[in-house]
Each structure stands twice: as structure tokens, then as C-alpha cells.
Protein backbone atom coordinates (compact mmCIF):
# COMPACT_ATOMS: atom_id res chain seq x y z
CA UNK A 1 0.00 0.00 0.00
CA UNK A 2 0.97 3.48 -0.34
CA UNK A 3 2.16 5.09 2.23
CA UNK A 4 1.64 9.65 2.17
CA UNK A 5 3.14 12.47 3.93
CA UNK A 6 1.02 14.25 6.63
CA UNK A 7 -1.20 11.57 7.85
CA UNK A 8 -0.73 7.84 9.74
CA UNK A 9 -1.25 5.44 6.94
CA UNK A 10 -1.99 2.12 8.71
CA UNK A 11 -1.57 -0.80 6.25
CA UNK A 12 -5.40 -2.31 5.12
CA UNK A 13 -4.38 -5.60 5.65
CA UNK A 14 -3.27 -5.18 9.29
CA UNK A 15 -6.87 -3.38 9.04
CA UNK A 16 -8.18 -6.31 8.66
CA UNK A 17 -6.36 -8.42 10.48
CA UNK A 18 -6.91 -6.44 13.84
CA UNK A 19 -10.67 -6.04 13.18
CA UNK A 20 -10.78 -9.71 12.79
CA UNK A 21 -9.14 -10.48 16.04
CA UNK A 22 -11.64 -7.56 18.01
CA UNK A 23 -9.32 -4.95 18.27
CA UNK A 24 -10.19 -2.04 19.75
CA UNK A 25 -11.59 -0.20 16.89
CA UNK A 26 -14.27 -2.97 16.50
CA UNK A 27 -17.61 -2.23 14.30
CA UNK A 28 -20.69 -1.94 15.70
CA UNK A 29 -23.85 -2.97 14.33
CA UNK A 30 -24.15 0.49 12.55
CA UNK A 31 -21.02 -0.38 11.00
CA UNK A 32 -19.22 2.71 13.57
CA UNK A 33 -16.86 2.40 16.52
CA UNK A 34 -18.20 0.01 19.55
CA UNK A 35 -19.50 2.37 22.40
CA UNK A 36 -22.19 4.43 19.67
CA UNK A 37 -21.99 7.73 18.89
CA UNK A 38 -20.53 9.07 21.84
CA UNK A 39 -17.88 6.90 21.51
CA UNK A 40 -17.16 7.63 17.81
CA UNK A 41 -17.28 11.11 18.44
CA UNK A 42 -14.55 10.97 20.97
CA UNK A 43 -12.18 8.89 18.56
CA UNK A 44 -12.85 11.85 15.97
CA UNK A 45 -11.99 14.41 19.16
CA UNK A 46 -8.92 13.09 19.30
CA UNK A 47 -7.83 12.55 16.34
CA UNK A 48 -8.17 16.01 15.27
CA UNK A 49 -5.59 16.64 18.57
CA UNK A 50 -3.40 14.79 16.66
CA UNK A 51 -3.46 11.28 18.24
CA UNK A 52 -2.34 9.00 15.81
CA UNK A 53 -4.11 5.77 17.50
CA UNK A 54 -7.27 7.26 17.34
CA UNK A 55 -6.82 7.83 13.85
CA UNK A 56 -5.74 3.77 13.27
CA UNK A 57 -9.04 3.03 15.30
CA UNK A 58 -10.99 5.08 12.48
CA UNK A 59 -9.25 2.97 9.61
CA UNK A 60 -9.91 -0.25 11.17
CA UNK A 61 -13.53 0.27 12.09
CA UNK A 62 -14.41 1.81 8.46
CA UNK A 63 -11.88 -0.54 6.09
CA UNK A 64 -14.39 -3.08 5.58
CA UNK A 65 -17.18 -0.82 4.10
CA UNK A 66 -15.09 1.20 2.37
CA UNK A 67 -13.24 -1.14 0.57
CA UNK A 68 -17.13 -2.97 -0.30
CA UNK A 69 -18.22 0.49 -1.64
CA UNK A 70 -15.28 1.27 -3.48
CA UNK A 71 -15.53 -2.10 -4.99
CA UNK A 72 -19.41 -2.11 -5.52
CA UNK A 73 -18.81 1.27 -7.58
CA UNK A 74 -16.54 0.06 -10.12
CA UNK A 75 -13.04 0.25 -8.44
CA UNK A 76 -12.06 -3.21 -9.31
CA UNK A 77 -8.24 -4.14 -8.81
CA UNK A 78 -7.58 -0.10 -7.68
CA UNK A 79 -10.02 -0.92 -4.79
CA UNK A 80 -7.29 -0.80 -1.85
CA UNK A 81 -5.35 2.11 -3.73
CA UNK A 82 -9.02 3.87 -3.75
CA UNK A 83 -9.98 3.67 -0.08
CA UNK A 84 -5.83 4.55 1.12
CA UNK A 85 -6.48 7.83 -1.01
CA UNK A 86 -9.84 8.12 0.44
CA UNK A 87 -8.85 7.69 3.94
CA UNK A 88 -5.92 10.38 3.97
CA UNK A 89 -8.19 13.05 2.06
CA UNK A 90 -10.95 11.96 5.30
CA UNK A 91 -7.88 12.77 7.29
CA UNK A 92 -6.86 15.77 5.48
CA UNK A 93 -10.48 17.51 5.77
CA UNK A 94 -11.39 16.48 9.29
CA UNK A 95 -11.55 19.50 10.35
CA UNK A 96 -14.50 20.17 8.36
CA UNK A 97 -16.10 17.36 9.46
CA UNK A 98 -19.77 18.06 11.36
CA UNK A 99 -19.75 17.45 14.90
CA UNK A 100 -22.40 15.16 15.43
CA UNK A 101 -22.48 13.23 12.47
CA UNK A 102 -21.96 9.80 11.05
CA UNK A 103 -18.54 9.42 10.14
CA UNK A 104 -19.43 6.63 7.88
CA UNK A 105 -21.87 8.33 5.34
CA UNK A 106 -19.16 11.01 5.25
CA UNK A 107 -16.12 8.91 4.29
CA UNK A 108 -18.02 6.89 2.04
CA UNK A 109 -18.96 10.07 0.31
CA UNK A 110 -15.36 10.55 -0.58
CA UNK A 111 -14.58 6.62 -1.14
CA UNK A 112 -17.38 7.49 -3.73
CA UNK A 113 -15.52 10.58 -5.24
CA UNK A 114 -12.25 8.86 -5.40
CA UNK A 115 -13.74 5.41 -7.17
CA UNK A 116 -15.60 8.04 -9.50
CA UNK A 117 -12.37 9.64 -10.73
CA UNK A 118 -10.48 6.24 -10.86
CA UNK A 119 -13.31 5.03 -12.75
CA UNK A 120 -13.36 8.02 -15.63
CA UNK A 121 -9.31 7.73 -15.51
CA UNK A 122 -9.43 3.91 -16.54
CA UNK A 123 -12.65 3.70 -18.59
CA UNK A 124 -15.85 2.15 -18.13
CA UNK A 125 -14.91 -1.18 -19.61
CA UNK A 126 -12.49 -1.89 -17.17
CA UNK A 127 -14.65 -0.54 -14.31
CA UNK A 128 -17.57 -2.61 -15.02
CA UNK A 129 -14.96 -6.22 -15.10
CA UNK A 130 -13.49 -5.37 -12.26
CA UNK A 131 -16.75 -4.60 -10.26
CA UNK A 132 -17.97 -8.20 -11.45
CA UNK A 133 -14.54 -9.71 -10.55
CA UNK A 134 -15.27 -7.66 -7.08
CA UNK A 135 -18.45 -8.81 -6.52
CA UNK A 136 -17.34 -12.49 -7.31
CA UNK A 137 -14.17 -12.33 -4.69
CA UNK A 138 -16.82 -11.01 -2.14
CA UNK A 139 -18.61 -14.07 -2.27
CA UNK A 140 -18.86 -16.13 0.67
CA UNK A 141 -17.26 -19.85 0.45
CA UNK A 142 -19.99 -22.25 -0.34
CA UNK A 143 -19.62 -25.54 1.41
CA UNK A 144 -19.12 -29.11 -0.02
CA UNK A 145 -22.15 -30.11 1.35
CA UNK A 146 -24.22 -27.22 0.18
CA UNK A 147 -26.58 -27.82 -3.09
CA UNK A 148 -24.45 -27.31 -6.46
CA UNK A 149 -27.92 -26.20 -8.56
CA UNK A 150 -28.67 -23.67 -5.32
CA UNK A 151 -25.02 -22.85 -5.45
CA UNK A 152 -25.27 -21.84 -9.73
CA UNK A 153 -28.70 -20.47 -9.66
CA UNK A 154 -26.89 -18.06 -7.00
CA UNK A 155 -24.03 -16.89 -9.06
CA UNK A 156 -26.25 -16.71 -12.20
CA UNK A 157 -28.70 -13.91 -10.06
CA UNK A 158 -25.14 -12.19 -9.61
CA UNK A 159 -24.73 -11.99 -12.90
CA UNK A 160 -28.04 -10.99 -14.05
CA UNK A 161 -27.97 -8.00 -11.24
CA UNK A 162 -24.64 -6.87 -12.19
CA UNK A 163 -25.85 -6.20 -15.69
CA UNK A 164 -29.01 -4.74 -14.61
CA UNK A 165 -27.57 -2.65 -12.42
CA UNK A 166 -25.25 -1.06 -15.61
CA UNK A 167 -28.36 -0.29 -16.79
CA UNK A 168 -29.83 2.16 -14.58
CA UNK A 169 -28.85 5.82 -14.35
CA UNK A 170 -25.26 6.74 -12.44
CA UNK A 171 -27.40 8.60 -9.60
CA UNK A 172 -30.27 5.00 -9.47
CA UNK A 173 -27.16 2.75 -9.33
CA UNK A 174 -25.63 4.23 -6.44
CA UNK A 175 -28.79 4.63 -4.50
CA UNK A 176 -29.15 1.02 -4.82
CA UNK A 177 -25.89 0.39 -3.98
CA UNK A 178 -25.92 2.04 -0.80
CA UNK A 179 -29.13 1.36 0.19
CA UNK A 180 -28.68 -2.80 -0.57
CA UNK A 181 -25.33 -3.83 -1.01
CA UNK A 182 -23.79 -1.54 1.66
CA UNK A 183 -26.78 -2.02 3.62
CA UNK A 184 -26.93 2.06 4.66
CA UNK A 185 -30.20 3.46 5.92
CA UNK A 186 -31.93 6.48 4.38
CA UNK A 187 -30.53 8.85 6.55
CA UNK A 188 -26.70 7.74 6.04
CA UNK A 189 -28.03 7.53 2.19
CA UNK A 190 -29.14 10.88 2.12
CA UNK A 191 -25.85 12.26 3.68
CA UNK A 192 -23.51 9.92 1.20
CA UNK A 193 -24.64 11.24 -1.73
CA UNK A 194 -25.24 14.27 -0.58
CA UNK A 195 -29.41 14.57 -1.72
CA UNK A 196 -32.55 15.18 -0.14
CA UNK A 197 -34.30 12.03 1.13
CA UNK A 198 -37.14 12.45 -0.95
CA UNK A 199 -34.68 12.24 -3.54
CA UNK A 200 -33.13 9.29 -2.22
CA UNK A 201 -36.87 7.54 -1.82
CA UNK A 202 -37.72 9.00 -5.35
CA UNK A 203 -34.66 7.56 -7.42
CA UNK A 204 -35.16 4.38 -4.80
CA UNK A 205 -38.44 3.91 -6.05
CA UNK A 206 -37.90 4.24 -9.52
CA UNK A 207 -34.44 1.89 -9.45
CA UNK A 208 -36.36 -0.66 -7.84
CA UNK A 209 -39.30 -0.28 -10.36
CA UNK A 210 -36.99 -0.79 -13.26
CA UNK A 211 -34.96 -3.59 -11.88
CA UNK A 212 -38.15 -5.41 -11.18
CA UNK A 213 -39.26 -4.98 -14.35
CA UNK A 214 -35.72 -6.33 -16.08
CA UNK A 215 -35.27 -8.97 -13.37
CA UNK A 216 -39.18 -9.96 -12.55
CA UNK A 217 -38.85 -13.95 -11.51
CA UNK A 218 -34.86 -14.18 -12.11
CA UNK A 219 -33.66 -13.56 -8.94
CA UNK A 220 -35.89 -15.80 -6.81
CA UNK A 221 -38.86 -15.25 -5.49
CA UNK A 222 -37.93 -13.80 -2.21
CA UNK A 223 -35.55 -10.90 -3.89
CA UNK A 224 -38.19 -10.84 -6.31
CA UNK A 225 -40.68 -9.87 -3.82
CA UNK A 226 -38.36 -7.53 -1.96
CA UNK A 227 -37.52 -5.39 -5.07
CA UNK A 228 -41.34 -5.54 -6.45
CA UNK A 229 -42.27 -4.50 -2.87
CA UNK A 230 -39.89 -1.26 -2.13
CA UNK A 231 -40.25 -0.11 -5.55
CA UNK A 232 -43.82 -0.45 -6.25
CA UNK A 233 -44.62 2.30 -3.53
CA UNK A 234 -45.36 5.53 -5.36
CA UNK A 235 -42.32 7.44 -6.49
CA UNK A 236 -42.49 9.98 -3.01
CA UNK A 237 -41.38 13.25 -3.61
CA UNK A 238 -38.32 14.05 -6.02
CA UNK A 239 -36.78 15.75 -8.78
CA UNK A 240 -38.24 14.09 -11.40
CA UNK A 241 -35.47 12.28 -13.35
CA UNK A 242 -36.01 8.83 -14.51
């Protein structure tokens, strides 16, 4: 990994590794620092005084999801290279950070910047592979003893939402990937991608409606059901782009 001037650059894999083993900088259910808000709040206290251990805590808690949203939004094999950049600009602009809010949302929001410009640097070919070849990594291990027709019909629904998902609108792909395959509420939505959340609910809406419609009895019929029932529910209120 690279390592940059003016900011602790803990290594991602010993990211990992400690988050693994519970270190101190464990994620919470909210996907933040254990001890909630108050807690989080503290770390981001202190690492604006300049303590460099509060800053590793940050990078361990948040390496996960950022290196799952930099993937899921076309990084590819620049994924790691992505997130390091996107954690020392998160370091670099702390000081405009909101006291009070989620850090998450907030350093997603740049992950999202920085796999944006990666993504118009290397071309859209190469973003869309290496998203596929992310999601495929990402996959859990399937057991010998699990069903090999379950196990296909699985990758094949992949495969079919990958391409589906290429063909929705830049601002409907990334509300579905926030909202699904980061698993971020509307609120943390909202502040991510910096919109309104009747945006968020409108482009949700209409995302969902149009996936449905390309993927209607491909996926199974309980993500079938899911999709058909979040995004048959009225468009809410929005600025009108389809």
C-alpha cells in the first residue's frame, strides 16, 4: 500500500487483520466504533488533537465498508489504492467534518468521489470487469455439502444484477448500492450522496421499479418480492429524473 506524507497510513491488511481479532476499533452494528456515537465522536476528538491511535481506530472500524463500496462502484483491482487515497483526504479535511455526524456516510462520500475519478481515468470497460470480478471475490465460500444447482442459480442472479444494475442511471445505481449492497439506511443515504431524502426515496423507487421490471422472476422469489415490494410504492417526492 501506499504510504503519504502528513497523515498515519496504517496498512489495510493489518486493518483487517486487527478487526478480525476484536481490536479495539471494533464495528458496531451500525457499521461505527463500539461504544455508539458518543464513543465515535470521541475517537474523531482526538484525532483532530493529533493522536495518531485514534486515527488507526478510524481505519480499522471503516476498512471493511469502504473497501465494499469502493468495490461495488466500479473500483475493481484499484479498490485498496481507492480507499488509502480516500482515507488520507478523510484525514486531510477532518476538520470540516460536522460534529455530530456519522462518520461513515461522510467517508463513504469521498470513497465514492475517489472510485468516480479512478473510474473516468481507466474507462468504463475496465470498471464494469473489475466490479464483477469484485463482486465475485466477495462471495462467501460455499460448502461441499451445500446444493451445487442452489449454489449456480446463486451466481447466475449475480450476474443478471450486475448487468441490470449497468443499466440504470449513475445517480439510481448508487442509490441502490448504498441502500442494498452496503446495507446504509436512508438517513446515512441521504448524507452519502449528498441529496434530499425524498430524492433518495424518489430515485429508490424508480431503481427498484426498473430492476423489477428487467429482473421480474430471475432472482428468486424472495428478492423478487423484496424489489417488487420497495419499488412499487409511489415514487415519493423528487426531482423528477427517470
Amino acid at each position: 500500500m501506499r504510504t503519504r506524507e502528513g497523515a498515519p497510513q496504517p496498512g489495510l491488511e493489518e486493518s483487517r487483520t486487527t478487526d478480525d481479532a476484536g481490536g479495539s476499533g471494533a464495528v458496531g452494528q451500525a457499521g461505527g466504533l463500539s461504544g455508539g456515537d458518543d464513543g465515535e465522536a470521541a475517537v474523531v476528538a482526538r484525532v483532530r488533537a493529533g493522536d495518531t491511535e485514534a486515527y488507526a481506530r478510524l481505519v480499522r472500524a471503516h476498512t471493511g465498508v469502504a473497501l465494499r463500496a469502493a468495490v461495488a462502484f466500479g473500483a475493481g483491482a484499484d479498490a485498496e489504492d481507492v480507499v488509502q487515497s480516500a482515507f488520507f483526504k478523510a484525514y486531510q479535511a477532518l476538520g470540516r467534518f460536522r460534529d455530530g455526524a456519522s462518520f461513515r456516510p461522510w467517508l463513504l462520500r469521498i470513497v465514492m468521489n475517489e472510485t468516480r475519478n479512478t473510474v473516468r481515468s481507466a474507462g468504463r470497460a475496465r470498471a464494469v470487469a473489475g466490479r464483477e470480478a469484485g463482486y465475485r471475490g466477495a462471495d462467501p465460500v460455499i460448502p461441499d455439502s451445500a446444493d451445487p444447482a442452489a449454489a449456480a442459480l446463486a451466481r447466475e442472479g449475480r450476474t443478471l444484477l450486475t448487468a441490470a444494475l449497468d443499466e440504470l442511471s449513475e445517480e439510481q445505481r448508487q442509490v441502490v448500492t448504498c441502500r442494498y449492497l452496503l446495507e446504509m439506511g436512508e438517513a446515512e443515504t441521504a448524507q452519502a450522496l449528498g441529496w434530499p431524502r425524498g430524492t433518495v426515496k424518489s430515485r429508490l423507487n424508480r431503481a427498484l421499479r426498473k430492476l423489477e421490471r428487467r429482473l421480474g422472476g430471475q432472482l428468486g422469489p424472495e428478492q423478487d418480492e423484496r424489489y417488487e415490494q420497495e419499488g412499487g410504492g409511489g415514487g415519493g417526492q423528487g426531482d423528477g429524473r427517470r
